[in-house]
C-alpha atoms as a PDB file:
ATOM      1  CA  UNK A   1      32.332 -10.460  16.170  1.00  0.00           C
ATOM      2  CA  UNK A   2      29.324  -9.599  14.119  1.00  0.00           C
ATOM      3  CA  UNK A   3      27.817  -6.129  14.408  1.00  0.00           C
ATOM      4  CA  UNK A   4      24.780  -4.854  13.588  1.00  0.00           C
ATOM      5  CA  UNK A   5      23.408  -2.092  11.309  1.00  0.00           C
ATOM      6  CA  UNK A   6      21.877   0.141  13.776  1.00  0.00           C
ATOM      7  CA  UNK A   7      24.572   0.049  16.090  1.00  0.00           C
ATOM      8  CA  UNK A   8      28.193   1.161  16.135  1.00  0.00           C
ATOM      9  CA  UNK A   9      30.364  -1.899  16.764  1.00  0.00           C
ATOM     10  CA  UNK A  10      31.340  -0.974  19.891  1.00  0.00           C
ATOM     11  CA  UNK A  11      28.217  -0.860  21.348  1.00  0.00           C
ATOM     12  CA  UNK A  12      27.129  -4.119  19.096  1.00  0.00           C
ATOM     13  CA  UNK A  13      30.150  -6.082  20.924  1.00  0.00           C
ATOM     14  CA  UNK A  14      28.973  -4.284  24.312  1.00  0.00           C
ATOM     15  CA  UNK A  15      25.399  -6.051  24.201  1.00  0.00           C
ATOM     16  CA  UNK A  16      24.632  -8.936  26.060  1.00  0.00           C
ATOM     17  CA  UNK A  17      24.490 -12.104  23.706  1.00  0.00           C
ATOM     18  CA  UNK A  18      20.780 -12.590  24.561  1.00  0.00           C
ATOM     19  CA  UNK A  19      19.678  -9.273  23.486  1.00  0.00           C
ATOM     20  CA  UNK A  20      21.721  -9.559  20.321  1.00  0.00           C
ATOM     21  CA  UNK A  21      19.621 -12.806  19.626  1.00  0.00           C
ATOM     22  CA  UNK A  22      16.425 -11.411  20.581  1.00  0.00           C
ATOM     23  CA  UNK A  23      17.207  -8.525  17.990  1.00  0.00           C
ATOM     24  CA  UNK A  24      17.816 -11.254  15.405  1.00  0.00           C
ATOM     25  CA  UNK A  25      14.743 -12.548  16.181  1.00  0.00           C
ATOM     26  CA  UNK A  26      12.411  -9.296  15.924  1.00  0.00           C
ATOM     27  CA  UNK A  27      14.458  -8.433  12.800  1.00  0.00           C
ATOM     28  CA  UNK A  28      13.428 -11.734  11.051  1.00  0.00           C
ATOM     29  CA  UNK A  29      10.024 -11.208  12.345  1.00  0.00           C
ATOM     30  CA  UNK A  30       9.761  -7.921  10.543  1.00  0.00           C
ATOM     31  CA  UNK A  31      11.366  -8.445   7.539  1.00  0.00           C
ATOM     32  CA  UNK A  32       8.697 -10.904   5.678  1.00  0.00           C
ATOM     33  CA  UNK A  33       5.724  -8.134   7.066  1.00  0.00           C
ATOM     34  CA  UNK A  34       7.935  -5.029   5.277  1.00  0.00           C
ATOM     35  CA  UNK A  35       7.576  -7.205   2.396  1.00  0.00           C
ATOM     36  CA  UNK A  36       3.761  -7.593   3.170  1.00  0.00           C
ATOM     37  CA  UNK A  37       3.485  -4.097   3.537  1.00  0.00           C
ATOM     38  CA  UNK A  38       5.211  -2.837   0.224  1.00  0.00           C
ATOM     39  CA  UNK A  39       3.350  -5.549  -1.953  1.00  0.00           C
ATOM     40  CA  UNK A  40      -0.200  -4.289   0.033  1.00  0.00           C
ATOM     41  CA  UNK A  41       0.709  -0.433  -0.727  1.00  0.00           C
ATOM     42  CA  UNK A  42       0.819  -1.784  -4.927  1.00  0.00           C
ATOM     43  CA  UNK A  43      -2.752  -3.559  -4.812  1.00  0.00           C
ATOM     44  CA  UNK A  44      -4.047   0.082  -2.827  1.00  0.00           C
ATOM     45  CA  UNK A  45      -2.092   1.966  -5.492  1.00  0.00           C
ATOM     46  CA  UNK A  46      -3.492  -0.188  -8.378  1.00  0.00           C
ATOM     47  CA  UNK A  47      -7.155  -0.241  -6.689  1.00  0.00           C
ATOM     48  CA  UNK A  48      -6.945   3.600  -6.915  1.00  0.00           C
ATOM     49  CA  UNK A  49      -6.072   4.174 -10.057  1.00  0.00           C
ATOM     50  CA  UNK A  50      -8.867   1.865 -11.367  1.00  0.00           C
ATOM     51  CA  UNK A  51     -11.001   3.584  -8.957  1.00  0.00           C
ATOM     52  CA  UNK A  52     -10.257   7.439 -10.576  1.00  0.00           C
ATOM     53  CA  UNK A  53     -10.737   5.669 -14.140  1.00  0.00           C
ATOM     54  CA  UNK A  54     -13.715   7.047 -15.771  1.00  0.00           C
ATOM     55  CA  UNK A  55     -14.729   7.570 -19.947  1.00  0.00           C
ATOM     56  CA  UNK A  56     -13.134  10.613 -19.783  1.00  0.00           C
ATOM     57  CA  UNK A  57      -9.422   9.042 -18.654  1.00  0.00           C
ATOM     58  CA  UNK A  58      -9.835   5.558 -20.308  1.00  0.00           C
ATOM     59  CA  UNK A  59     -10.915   3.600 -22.792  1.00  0.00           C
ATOM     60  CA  UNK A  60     -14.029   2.806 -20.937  1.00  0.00           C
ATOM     61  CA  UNK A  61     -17.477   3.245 -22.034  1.00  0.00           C
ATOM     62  CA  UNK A  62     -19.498   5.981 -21.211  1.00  0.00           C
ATOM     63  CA  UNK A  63     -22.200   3.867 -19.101  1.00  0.00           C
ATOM     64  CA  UNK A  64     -19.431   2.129 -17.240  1.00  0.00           C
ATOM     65  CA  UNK A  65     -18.566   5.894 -15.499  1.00  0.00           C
ATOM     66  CA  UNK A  66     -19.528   5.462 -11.356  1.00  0.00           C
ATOM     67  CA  UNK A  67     -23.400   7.069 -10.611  1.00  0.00           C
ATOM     68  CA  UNK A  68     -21.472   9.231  -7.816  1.00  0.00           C
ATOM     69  CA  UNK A  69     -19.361  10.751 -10.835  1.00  0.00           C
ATOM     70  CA  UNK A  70     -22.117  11.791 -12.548  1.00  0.00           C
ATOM     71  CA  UNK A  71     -23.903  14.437 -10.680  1.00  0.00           C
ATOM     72  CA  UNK A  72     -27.555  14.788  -9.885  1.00  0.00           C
ATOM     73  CA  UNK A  73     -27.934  17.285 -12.544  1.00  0.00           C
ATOM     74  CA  UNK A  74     -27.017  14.307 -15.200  1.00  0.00           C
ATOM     75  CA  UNK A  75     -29.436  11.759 -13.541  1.00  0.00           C
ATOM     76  CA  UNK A  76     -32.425  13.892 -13.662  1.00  0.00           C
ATOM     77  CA  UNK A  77     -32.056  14.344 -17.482  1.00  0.00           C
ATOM     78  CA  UNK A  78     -30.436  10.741 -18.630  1.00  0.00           C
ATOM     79  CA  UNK A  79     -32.639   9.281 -20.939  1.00  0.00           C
ATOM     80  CA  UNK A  80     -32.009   6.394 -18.727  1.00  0.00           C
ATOM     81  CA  UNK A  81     -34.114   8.171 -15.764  1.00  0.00           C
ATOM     82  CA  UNK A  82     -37.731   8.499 -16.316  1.00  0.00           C
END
C-alpha cells in the first residue's frame, strides 16, 4: 500500500481509506497555492528592491529620487521650490 510523507507507514496503512483520500485531496489543494505563494514572495521581493532604488544606488537620475527621500531640509532650498 501507498504511504504517505508525513506519516510512518504503519500508521499510513492504519488510516481509514476515506481520510487517506481526503488528505489527497487537501494536499492537491495546497500544492498549486505554495506555488502561488513562492512566485507572490518574488514580485514583493522585486517591488522592494525597486522601491529602496534611489540616484545614489542606481543608475537613476537625480530628480527621479522619491520626495519622502529627500528631507524637508532639501525641499526648502531646491531650486525647484520657490
Amino acid at each position: 500500500m501507498e504511504t504517505h510523507p508525513v506519516l510512518s507507514p504503519a500508521l499510513w496503512d492504519q488510516t481509514l481509506p476515506e481520510v487517506q483520500a481526503y488528505m489527497r485531496v487537501l494536499e492537491a489543494r495546497v500544492e498549486p497555492r505554495a506555488s502561488m505563494v513562492h512566485s507572490l514572495q518574488a514580485q514583493v521581493r522585486t517591488a522592494q528592491e525597486q522601491l529602496n532604488q534611489a540616484s545614489q544606488n542606481s543608475s537613476r537620475p537625480p530628480l527621479s529620487d522619491p520626495v519622502w527621500g529627500l528631507g524637508a531640509s532639501a525641499l526648502t532650498h531646491s531650486p525647484l521650490v520657490r
